[in-house]
C-alpha atoms as a PDB file:
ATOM      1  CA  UNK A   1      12.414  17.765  -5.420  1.00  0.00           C
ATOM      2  CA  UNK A   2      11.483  20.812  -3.068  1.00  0.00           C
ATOM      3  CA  UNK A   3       7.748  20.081  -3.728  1.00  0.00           C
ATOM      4  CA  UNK A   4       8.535  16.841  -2.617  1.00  0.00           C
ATOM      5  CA  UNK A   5      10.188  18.224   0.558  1.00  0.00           C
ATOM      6  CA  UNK A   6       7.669  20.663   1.295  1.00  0.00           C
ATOM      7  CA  UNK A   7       4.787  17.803   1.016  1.00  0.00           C
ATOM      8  CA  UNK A   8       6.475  15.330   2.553  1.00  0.00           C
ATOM      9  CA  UNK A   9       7.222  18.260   5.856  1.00  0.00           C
ATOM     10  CA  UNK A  10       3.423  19.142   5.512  1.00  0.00           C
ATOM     11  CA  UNK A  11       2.599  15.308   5.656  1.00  0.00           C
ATOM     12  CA  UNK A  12       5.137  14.838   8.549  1.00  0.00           C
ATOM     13  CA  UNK A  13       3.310  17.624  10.481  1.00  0.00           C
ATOM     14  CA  UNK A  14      -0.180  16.689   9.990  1.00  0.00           C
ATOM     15  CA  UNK A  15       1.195  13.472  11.375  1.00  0.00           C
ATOM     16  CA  UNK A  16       2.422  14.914  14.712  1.00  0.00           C
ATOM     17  CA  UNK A  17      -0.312  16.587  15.130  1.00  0.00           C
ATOM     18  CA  UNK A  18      -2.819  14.154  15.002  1.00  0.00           C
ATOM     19  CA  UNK A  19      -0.402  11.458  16.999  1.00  0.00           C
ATOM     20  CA  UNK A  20       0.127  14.226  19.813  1.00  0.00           C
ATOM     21  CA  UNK A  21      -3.841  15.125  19.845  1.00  0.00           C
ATOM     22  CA  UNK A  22      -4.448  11.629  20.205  1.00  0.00           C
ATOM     23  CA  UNK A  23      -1.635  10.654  23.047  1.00  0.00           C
ATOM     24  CA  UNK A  24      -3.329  14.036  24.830  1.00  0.00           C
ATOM     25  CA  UNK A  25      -7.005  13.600  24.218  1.00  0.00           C
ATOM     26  CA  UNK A  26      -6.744  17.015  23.196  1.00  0.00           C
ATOM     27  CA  UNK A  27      -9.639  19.138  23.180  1.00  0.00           C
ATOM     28  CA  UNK A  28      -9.104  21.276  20.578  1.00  0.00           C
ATOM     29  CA  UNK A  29     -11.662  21.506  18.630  1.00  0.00           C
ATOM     30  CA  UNK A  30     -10.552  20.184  14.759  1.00  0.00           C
ATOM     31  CA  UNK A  31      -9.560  17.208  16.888  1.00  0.00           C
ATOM     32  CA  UNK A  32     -13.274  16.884  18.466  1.00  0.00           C
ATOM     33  CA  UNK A  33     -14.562  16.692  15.052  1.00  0.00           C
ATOM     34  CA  UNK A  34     -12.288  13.944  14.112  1.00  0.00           C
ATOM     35  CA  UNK A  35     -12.752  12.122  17.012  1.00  0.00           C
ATOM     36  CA  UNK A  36     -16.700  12.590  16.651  1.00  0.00           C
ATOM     37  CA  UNK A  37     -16.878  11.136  13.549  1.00  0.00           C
ATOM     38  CA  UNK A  38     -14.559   8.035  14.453  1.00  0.00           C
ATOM     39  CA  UNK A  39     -16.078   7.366  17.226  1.00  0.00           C
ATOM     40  CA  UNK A  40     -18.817   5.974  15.469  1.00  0.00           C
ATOM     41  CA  UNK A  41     -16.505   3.544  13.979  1.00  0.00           C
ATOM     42  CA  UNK A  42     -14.116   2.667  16.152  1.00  0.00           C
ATOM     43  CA  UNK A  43     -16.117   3.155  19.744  1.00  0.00           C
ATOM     44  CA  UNK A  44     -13.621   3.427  22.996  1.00  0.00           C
ATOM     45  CA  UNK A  45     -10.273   2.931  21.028  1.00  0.00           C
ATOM     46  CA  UNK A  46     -10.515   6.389  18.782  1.00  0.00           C
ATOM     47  CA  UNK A  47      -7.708   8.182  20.511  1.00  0.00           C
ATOM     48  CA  UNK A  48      -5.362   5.027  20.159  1.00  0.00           C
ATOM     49  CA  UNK A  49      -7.054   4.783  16.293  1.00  0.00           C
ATOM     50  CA  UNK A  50      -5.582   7.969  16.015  1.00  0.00           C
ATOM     51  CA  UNK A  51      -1.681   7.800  17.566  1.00  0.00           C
ATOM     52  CA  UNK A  52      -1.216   5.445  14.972  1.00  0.00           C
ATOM     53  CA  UNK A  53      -2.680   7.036  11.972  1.00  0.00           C
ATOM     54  CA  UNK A  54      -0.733   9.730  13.097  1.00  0.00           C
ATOM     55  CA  UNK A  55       2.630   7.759  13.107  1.00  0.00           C
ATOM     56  CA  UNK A  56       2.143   5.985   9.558  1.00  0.00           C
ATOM     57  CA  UNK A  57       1.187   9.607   8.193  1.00  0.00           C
ATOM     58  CA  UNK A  58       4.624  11.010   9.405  1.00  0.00           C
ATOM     59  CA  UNK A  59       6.249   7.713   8.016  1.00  0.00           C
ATOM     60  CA  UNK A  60       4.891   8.912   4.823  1.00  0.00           C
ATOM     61  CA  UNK A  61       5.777  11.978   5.086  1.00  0.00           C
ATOM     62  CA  UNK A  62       9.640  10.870   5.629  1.00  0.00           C
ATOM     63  CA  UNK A  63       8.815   8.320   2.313  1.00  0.00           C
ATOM     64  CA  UNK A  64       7.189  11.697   0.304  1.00  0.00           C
ATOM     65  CA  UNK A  65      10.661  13.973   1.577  1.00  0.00           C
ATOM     66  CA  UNK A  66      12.817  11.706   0.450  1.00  0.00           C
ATOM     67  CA  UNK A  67      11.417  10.740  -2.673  1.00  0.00           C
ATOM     68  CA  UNK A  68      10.682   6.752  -2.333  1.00  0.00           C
ATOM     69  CA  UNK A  69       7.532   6.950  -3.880  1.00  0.00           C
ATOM     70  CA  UNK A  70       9.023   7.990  -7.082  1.00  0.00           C
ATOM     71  CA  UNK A  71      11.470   5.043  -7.379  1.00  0.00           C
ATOM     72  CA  UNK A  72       8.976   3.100  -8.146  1.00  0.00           C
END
């Protein structure tokens, strides 16, 4: 159960991150990486690409914390 908490708050985090870098157009430079790479793929939309892999990370995050995954 805390390894679950502690990955699912790791996932949740990574999450934020990536939705905040995204919303800002950050330039830090992990994020220029990412968006270097995805821009190959998905071309003009890469920062909104990103908000929303950012949001369904931290949704699985919440899952991982609470322990849905192992319901099932």
């Amino acid at each position: 159960m805390v390894m679950n908490l502690f990955w699912g708050f790791l996932m949740f985090l990574t999450g934020l991150w990536l939705f905040c870098c995204g919303r800002k157009q950050s330039s830090s430079k992990i994020y220029q990486l990412l968006v270097a790479r995805s821009r190959l793929l998905w071309k003009a939309k890469v920062h909104l690409v990103h908000q929303v892999a950012g949001l369904l990370i931290m949704i699985d995050g919440l899952f991982v914390a609470i322990g849905f995954w192992q319901r099932f």
